[in-house]
PDB file of N, CA and C in Angstrom:
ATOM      1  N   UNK A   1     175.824-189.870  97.291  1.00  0.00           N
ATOM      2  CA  UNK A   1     175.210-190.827  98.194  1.00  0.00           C
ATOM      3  C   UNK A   1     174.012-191.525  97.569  1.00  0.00           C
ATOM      4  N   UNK A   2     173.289-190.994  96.723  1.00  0.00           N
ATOM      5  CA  UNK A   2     172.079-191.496  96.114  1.00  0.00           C
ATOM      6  C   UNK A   2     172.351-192.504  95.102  1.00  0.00           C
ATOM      7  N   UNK A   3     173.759-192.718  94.357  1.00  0.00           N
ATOM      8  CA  UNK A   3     173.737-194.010  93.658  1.00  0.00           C
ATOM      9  C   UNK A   3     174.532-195.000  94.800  1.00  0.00           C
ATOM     10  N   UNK A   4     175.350-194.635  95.972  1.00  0.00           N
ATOM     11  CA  UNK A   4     175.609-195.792  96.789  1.00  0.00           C
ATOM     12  C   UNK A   4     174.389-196.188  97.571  1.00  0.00           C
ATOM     13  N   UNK A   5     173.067-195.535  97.559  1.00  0.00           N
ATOM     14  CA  UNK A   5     172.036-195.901  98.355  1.00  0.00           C
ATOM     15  C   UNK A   5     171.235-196.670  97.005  1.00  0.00           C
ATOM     16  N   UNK A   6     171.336-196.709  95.833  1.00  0.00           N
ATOM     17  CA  UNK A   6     170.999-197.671  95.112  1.00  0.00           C
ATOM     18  C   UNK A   6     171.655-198.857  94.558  1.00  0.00           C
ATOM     19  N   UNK A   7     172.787-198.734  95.034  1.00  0.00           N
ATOM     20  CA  UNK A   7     173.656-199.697  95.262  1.00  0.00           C
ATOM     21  C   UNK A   7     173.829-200.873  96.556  1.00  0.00           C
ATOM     22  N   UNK A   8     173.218-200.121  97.552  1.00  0.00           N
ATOM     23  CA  UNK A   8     172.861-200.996  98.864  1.00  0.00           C
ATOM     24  C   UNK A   8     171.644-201.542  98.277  1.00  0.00           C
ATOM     25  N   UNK A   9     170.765-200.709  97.838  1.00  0.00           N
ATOM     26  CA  UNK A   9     169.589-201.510  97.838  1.00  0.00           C
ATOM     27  C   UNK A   9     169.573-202.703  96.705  1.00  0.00           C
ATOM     28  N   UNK A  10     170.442-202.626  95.524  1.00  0.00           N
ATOM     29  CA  UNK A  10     170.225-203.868  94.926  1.00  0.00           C
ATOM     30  C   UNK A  10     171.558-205.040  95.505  1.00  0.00           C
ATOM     31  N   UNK A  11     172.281-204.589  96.246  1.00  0.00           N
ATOM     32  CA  UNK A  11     172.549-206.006  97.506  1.00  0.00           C
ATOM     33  C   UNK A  11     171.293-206.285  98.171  1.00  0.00           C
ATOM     34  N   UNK A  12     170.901-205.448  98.857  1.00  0.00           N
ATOM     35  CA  UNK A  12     169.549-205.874  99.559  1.00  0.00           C
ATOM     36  C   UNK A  12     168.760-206.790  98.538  1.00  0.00           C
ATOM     37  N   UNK A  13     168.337-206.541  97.415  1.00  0.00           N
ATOM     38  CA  UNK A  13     167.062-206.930  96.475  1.00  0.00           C
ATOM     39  C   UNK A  13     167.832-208.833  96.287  1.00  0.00           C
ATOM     40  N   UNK A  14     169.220-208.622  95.751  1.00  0.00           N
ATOM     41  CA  UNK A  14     170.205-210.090  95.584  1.00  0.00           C
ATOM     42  C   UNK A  14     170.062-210.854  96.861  1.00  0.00           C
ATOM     43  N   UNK A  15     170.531-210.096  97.961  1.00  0.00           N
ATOM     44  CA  UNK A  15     169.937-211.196  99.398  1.00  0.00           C
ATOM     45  C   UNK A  15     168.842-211.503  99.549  1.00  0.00           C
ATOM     46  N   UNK A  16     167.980-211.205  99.292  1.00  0.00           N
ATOM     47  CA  UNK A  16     166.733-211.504  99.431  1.00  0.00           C
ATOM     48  C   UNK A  16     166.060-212.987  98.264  1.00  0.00           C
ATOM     49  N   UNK A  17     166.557-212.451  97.345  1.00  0.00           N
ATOM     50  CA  UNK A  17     166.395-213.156  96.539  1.00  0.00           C
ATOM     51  C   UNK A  17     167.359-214.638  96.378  1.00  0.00           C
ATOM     52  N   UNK A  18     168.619-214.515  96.633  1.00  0.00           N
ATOM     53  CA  UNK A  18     169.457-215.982  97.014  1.00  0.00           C
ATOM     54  C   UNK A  18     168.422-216.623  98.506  1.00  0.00           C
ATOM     55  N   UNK A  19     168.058-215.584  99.295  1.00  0.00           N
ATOM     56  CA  UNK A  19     167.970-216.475 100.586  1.00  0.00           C
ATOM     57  C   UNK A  19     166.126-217.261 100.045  1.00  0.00           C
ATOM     58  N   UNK A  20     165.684-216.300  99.452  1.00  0.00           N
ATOM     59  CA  UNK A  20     164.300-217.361  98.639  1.00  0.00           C
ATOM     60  C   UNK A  20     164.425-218.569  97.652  1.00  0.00           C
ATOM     61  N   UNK A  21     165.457-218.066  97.026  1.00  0.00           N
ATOM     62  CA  UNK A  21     165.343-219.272  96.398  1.00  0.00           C
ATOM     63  C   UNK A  21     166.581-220.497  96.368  1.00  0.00           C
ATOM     64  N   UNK A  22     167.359-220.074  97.528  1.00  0.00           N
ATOM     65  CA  UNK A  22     168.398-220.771  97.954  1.00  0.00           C
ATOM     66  C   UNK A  22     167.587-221.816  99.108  1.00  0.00           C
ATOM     67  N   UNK A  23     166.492-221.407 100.095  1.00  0.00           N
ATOM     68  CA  UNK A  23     166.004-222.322 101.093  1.00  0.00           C
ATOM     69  C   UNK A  23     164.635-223.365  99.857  1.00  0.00           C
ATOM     70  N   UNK A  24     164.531-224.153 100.718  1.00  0.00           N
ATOM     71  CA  UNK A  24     163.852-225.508 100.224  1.00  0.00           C
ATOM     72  C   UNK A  24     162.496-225.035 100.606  1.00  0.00           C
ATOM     73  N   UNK A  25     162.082-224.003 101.300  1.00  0.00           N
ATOM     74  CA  UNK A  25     160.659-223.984 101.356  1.00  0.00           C
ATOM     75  C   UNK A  25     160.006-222.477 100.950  1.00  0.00           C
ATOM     76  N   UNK A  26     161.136-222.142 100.792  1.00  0.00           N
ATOM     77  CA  UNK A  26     160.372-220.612  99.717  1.00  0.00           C
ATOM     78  C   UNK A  26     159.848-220.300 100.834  1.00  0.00           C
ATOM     79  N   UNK A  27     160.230-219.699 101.665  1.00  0.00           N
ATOM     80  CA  UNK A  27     159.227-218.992 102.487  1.00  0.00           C
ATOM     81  C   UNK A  27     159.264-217.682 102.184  1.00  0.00           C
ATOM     82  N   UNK A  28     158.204-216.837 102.338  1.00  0.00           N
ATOM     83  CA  UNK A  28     157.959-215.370 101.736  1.00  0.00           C
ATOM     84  C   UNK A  28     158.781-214.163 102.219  1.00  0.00           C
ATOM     85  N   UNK A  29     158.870-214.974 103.929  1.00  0.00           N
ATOM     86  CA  UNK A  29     159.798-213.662 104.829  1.00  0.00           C
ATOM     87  C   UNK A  29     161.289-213.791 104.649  1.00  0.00           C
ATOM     88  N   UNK A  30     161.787-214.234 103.643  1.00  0.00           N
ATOM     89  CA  UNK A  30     163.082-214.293 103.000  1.00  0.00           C
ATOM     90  C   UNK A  30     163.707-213.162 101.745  1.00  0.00           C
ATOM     91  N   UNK A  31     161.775-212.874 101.652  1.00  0.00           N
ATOM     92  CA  UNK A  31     162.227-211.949 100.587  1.00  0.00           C
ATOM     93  C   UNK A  31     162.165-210.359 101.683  1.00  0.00           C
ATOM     94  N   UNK A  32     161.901-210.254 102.734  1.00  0.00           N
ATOM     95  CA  UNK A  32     162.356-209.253 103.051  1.00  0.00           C
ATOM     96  C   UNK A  32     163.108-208.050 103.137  1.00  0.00           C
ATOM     97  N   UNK A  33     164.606-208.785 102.913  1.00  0.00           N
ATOM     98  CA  UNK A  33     165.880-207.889 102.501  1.00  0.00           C
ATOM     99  C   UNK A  33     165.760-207.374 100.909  1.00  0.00           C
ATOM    100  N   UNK A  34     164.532-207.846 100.057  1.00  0.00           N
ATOM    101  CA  UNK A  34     164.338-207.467  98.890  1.00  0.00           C
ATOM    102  C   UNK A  34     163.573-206.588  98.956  1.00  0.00           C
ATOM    103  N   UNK A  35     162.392-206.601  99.821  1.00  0.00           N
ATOM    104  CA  UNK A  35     161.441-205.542 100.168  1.00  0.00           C
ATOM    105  C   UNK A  35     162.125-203.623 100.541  1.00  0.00           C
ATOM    106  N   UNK A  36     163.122-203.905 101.466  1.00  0.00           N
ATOM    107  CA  UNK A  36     163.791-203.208 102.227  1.00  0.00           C
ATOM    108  C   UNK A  36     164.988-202.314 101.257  1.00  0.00           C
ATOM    109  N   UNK A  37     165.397-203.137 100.218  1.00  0.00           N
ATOM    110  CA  UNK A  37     166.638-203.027  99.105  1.00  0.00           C
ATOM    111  C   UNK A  37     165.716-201.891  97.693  1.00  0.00           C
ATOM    112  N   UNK A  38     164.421-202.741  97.355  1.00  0.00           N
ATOM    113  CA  UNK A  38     163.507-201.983  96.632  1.00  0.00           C
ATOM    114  C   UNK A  38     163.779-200.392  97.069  1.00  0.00           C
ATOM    115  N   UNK A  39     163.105-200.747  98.495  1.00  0.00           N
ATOM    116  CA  UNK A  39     162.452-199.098  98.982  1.00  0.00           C
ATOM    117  C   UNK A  39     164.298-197.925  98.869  1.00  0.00           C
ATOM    118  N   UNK A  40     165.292-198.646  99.438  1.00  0.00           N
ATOM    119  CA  UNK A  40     166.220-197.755  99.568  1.00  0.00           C
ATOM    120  C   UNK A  40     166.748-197.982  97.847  1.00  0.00           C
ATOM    121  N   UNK A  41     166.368-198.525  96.792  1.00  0.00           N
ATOM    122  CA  UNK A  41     166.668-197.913  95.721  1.00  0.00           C
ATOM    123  C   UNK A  41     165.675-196.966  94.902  1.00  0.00           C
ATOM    124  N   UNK A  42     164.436-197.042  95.025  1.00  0.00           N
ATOM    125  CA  UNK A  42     163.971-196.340  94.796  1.00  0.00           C
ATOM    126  C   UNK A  42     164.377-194.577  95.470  1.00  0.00           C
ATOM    127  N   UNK A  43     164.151-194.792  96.889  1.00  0.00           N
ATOM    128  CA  UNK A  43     164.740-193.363  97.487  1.00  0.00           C
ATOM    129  C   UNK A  43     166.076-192.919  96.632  1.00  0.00           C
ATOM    130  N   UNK A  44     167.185-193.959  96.569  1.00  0.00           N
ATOM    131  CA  UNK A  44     168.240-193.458  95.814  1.00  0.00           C
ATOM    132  C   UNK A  44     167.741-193.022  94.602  1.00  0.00           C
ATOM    133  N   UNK A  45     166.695-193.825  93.696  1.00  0.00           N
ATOM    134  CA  UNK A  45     166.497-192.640  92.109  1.00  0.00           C
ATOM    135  C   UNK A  45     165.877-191.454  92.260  1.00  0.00           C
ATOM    136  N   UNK A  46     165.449-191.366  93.289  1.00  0.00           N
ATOM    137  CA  UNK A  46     164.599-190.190  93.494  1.00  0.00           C
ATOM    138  C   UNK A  46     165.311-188.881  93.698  1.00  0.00           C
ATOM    139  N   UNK A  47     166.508-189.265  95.065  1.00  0.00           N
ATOM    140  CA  UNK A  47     167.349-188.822  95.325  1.00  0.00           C
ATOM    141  C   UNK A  47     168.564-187.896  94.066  1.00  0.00           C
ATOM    142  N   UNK A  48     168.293-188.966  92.872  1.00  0.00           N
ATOM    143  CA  UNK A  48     169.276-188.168  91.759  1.00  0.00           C
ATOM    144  C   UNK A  48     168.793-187.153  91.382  1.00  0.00           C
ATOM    145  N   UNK A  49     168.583-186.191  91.776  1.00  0.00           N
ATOM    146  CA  UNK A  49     167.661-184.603  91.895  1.00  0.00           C
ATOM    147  C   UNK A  49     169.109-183.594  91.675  1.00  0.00           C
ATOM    148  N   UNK A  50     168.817-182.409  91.008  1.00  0.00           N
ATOM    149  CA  UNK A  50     169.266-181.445  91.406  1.00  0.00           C
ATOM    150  C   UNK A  50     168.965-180.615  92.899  1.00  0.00           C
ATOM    151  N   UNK A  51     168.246-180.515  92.930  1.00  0.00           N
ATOM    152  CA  UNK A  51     167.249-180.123  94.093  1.00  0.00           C
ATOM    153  C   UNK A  51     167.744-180.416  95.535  1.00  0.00           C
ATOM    154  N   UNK A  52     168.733-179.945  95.874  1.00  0.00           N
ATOM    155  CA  UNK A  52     169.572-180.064  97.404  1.00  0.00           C
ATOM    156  C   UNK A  52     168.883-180.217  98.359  1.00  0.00           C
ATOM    157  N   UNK A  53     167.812-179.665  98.176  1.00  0.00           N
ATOM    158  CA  UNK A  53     166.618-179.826  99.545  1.00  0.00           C
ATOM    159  C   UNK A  53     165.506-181.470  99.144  1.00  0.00           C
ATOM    160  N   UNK A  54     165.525-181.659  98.062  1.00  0.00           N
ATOM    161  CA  UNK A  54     164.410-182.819  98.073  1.00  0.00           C
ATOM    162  C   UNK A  54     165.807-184.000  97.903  1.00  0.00           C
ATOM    163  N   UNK A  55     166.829-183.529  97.821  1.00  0.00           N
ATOM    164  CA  UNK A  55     168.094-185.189  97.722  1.00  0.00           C
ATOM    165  C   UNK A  55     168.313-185.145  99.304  1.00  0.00           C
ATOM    166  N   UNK A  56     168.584-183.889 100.223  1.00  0.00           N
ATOM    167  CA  UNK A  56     168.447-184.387 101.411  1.00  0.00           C
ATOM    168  C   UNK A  56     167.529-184.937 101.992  1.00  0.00           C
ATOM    169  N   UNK A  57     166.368-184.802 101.590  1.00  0.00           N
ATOM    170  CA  UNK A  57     164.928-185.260 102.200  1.00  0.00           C
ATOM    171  C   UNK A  57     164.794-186.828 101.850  1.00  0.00           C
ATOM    172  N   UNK A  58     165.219-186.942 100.893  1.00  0.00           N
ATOM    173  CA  UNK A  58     164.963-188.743 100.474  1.00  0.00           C
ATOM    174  C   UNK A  58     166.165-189.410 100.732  1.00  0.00           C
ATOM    175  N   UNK A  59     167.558-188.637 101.083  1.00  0.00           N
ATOM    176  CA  UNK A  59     168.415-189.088 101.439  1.00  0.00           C
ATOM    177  C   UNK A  59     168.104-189.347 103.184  1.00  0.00           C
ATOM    178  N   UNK A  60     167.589-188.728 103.963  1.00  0.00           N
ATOM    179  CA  UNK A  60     167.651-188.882 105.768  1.00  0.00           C
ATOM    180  C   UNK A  60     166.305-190.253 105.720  1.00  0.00           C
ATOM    181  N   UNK A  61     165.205-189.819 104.348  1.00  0.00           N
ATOM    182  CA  UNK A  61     164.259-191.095 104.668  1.00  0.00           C
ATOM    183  C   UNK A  61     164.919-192.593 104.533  1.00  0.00           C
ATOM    184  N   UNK A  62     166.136-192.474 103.164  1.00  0.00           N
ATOM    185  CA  UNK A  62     166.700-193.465 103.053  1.00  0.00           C
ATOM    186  C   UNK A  62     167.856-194.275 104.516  1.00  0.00           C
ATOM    187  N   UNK A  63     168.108-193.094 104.823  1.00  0.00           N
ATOM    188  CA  UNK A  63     169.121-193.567 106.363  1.00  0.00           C
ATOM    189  C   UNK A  63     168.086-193.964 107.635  1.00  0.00           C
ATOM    190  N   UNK A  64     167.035-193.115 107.478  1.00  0.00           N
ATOM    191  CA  UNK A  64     166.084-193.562 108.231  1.00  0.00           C
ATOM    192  C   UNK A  64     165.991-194.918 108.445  1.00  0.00           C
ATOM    193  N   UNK A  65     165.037-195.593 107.078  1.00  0.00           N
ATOM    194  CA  UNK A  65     165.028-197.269 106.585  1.00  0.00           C
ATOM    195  C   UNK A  65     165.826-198.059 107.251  1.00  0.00           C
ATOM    196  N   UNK A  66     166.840-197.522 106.519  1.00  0.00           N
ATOM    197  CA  UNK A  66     168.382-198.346 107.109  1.00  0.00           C
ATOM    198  C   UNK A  66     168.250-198.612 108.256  1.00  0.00           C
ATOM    199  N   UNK A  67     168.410-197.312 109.029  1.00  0.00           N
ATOM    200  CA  UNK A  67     168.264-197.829 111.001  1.00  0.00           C
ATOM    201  C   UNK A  67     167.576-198.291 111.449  1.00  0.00           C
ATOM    202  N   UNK A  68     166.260-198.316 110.999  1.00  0.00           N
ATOM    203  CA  UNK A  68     164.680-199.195 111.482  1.00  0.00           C
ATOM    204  C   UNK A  68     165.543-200.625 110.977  1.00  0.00           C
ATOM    205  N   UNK A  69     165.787-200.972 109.583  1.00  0.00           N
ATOM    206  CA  UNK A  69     165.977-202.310 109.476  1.00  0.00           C
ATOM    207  C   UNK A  69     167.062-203.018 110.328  1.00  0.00           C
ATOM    208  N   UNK A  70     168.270-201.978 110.309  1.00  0.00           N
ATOM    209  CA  UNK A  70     169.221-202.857 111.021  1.00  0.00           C
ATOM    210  C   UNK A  70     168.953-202.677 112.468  1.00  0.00           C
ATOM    211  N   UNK A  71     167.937-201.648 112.925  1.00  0.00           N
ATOM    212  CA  UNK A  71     167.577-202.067 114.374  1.00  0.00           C
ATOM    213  C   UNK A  71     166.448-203.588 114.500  1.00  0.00           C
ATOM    214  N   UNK A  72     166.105-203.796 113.478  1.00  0.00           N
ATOM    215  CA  UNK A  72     164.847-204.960 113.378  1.00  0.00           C
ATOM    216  C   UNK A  72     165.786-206.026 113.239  1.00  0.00           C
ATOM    217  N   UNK A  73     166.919-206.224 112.754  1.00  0.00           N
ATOM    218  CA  UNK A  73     167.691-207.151 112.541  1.00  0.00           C
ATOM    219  C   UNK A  73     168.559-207.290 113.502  1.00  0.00           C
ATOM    220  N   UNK A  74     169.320-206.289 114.278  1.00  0.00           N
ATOM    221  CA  UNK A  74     170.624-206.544 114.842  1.00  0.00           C
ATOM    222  C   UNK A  74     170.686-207.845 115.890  1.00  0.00           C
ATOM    223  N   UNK A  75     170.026-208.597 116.801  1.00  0.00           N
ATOM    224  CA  UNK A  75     170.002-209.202 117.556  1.00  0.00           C
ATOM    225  C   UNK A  75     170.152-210.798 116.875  1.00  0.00           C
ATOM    226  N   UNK A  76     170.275-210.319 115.151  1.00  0.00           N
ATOM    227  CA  UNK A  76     170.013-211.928 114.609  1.00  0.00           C
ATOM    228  C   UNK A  76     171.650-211.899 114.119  1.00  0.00           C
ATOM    229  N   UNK A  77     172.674-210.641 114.524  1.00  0.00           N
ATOM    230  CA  UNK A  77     174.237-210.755 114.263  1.00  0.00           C
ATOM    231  C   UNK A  77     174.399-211.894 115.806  1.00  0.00           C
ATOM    232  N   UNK A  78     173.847-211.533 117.048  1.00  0.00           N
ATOM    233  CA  UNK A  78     174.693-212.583 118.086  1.00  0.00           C
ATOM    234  C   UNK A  78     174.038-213.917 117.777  1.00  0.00           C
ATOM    235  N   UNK A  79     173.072-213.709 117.136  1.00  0.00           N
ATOM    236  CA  UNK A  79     172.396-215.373 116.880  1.00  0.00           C
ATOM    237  C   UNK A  79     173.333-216.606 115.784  1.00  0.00           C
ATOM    238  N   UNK A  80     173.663-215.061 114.664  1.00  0.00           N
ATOM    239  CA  UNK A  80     175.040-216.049 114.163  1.00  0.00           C
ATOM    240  C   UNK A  80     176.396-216.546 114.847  1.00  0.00           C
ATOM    241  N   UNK A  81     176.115-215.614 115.472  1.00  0.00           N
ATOM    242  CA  UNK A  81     177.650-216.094 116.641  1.00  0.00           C
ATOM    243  C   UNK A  81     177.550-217.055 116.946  1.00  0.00           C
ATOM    244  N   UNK A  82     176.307-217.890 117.735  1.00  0.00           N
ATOM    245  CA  UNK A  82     175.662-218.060 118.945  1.00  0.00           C
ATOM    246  C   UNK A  82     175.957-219.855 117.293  1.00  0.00           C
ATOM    247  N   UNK A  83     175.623-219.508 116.114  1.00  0.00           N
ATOM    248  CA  UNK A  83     175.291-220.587 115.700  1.00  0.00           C
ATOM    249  C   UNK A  83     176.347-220.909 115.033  1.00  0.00           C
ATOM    250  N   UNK A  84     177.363-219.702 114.980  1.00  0.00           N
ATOM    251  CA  UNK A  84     178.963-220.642 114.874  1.00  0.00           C
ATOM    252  C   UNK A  84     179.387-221.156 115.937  1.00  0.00           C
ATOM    253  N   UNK A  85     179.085-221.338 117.022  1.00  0.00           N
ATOM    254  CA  UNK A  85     179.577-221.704 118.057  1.00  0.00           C
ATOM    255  C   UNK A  85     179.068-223.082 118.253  1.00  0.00           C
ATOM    256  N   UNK A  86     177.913-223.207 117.809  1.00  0.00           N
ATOM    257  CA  UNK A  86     177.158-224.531 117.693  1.00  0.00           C
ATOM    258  C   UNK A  86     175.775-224.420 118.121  1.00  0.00           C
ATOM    259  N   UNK A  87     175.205-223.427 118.625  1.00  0.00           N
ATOM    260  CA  UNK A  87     173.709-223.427 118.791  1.00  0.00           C
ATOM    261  C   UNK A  87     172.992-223.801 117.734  1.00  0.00           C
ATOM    262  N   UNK A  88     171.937-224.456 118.000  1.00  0.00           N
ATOM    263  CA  UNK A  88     171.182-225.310 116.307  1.00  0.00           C
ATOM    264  C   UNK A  88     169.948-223.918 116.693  1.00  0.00           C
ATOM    265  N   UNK A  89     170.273-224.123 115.369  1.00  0.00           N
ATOM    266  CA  UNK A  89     168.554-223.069 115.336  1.00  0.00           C
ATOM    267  C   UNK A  89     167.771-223.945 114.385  1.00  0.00           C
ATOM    268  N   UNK A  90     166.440-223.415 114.177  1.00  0.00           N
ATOM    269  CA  UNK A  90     165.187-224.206 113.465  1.00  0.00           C
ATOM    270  C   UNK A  90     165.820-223.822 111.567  1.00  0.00           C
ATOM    271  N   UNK A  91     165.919-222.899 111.423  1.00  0.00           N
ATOM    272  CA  UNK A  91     166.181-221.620 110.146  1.00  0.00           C
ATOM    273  C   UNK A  91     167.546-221.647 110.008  1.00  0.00           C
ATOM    274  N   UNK A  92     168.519-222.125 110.098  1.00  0.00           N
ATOM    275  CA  UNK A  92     169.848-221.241 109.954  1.00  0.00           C
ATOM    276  C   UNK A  92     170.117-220.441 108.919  1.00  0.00           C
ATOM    277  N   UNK A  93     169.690-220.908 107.460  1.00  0.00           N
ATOM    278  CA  UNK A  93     169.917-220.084 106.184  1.00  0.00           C
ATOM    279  C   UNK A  93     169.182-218.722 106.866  1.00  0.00           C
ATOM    280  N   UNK A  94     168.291-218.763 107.751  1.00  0.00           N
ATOM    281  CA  UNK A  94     167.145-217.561 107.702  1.00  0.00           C
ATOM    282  C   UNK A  94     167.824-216.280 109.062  1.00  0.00           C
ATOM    283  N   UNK A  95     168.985-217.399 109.347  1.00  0.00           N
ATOM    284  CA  UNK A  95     169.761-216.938 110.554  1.00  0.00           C
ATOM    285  C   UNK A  95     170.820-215.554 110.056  1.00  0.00           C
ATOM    286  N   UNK A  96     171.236-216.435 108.960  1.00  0.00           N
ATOM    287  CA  UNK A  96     172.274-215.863 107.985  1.00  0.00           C
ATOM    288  C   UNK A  96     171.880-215.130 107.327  1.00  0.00           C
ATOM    289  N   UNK A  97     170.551-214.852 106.506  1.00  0.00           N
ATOM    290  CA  UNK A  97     170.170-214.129 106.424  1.00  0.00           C
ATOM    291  C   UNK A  97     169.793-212.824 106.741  1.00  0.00           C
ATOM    292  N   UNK A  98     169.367-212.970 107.617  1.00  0.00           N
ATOM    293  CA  UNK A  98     169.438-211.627 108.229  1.00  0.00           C
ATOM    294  C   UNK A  98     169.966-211.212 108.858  1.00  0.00           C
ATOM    295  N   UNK A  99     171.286-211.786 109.474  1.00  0.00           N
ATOM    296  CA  UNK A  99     172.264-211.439 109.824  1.00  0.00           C
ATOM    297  C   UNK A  99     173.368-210.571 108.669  1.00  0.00           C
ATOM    298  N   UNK A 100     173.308-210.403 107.699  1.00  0.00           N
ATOM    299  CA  UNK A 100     174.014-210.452 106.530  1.00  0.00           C
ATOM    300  C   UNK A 100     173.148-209.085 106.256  1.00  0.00           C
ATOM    301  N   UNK A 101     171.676-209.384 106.224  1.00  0.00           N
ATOM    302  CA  UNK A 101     170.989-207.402 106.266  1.00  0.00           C
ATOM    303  C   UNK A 101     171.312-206.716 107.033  1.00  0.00           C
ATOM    304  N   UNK A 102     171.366-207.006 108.313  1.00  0.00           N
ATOM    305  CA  UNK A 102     171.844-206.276 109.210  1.00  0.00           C
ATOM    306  C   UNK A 102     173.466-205.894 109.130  1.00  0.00           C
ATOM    307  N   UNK A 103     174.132-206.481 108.680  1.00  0.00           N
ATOM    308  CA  UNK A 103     175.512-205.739 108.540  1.00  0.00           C
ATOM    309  C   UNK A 103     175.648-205.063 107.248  1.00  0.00           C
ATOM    310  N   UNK A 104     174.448-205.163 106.474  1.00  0.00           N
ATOM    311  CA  UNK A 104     175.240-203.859 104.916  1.00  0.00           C
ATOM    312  C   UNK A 104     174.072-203.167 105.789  1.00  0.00           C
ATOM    313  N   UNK A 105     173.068-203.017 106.079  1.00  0.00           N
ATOM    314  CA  UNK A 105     172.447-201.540 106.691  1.00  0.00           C
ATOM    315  C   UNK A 105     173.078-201.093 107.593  1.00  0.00           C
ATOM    316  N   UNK A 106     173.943-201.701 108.380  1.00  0.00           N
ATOM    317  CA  UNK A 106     174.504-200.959 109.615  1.00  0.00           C
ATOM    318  C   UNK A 106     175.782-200.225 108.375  1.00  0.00           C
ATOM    319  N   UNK A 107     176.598-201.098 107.602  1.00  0.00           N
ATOM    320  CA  UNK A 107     177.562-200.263 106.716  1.00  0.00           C
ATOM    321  C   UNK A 107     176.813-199.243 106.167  1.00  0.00           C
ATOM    322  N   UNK A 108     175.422-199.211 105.625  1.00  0.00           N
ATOM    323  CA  UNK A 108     174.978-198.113 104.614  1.00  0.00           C
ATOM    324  C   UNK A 108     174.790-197.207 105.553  1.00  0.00           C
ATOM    325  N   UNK A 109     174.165-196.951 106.799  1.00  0.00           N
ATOM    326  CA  UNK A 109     173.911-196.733 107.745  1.00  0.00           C
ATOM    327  C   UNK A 109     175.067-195.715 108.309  1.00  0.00           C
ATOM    328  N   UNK A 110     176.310-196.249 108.389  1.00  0.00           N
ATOM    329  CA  UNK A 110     178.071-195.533 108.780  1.00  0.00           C
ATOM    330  C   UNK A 110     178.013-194.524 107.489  1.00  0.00           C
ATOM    331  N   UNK A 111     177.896-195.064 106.804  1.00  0.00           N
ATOM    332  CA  UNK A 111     178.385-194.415 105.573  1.00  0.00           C
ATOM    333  C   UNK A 111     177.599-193.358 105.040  1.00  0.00           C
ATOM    334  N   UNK A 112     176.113-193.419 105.300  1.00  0.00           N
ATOM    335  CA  UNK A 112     175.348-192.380 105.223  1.00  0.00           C
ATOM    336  C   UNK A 112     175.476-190.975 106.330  1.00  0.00           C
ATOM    337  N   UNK A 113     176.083-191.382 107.571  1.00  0.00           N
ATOM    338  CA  UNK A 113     176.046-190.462 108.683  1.00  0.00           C
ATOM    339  C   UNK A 113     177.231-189.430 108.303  1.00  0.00           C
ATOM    340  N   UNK A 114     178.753-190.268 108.037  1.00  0.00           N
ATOM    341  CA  UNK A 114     179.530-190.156 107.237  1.00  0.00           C
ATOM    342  C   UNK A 114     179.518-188.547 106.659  1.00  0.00           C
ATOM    343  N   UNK A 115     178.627-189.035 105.715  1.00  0.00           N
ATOM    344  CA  UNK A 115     178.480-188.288 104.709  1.00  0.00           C
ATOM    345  C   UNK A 115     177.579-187.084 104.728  1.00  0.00           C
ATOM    346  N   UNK A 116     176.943-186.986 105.765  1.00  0.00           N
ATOM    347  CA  UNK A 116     175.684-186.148 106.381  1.00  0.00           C
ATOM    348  C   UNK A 116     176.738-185.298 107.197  1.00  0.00           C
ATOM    349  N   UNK A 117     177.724-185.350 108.211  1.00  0.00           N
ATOM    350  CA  UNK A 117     178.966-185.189 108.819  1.00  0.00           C
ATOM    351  C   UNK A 117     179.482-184.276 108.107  1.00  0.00           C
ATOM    352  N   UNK A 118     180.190-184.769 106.677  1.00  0.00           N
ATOM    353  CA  UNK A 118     180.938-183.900 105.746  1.00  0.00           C
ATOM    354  C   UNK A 118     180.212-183.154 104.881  1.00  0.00           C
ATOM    355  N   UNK A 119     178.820-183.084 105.038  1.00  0.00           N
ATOM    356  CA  UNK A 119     177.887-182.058 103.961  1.00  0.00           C
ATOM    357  C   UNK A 119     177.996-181.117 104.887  1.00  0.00           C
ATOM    358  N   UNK A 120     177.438-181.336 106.089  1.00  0.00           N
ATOM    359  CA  UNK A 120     177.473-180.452 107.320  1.00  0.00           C
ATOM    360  C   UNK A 120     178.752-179.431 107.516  1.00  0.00           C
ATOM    361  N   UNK A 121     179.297-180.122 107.516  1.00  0.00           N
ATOM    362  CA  UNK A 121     180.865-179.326 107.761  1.00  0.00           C
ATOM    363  C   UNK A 121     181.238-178.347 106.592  1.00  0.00           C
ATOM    364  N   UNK A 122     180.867-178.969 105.076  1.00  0.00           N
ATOM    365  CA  UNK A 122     181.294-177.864 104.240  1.00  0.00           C
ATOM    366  C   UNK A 122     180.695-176.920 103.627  1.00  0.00           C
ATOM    367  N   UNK A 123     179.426-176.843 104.570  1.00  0.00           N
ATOM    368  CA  UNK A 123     178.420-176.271 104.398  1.00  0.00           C
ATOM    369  C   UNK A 123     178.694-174.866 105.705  1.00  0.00           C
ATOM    370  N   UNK A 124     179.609-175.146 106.428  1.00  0.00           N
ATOM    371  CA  UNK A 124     179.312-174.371 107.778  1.00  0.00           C
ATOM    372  C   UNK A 124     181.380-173.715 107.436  1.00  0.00           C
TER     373      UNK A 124
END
């Protein structure tokens, strides 16, 4: 789990970075999903431990992240709906944006529980 959690995070670090320097005004809160991608790759190198007790510990902080972000994000998935449908928003790249974090944290997110599920189980 600790190199697919550094693997989310450098999608995270790439979205962040297309949606900065893909919009015309560079705005700073674009790099967000880079901010967010950093922290869950770092947890993932940390995570490459022998140490079963400190890879679970940076592994639940890393799922943690995840759910704070895609709970900070989720409401901007019906906004894309809302703007395929034709609602104009002010931002749309910024729409898509974080609409787009919010669905690989909600995937890293499945996939981390997943896997917390089947440690559990073959552990018991």
């Amino acid at each position: 789990m600790a190199k697919l959690t550094i693997m989310f995070g450098v999608v995270l670090i790439l979205l962040g970075l297309v949606g900065f320097f893909g919009s015309l005004l560079h705005a700073p809160t674009a790099l967000i999903p880079s901010i967010v991608g950093v922290i869950l790759a770092i947890l993932g190198f940390v995570a490459l431990t022998d140490d079963s007790k400190k890879r679970m510990l940076f592994m639940h902080i890393a799922v943690t992240v995840g759910l704070l972000g895609f709970l900070g994000t989720a409401k901007s998935i019906y906004d894309y709906i809302q703007m395929i449908r034709g609602v104009q928003f002010p931002h749309p790249l910024a729409v898509e944006e974080k609409a787009a974090m919010s669905v690989v944290l909600l995937v890293f997110v499945v996939l981390c529980v997943r896997s917390f599920i089947t440690a559990r189980r073959a552990r018991a």
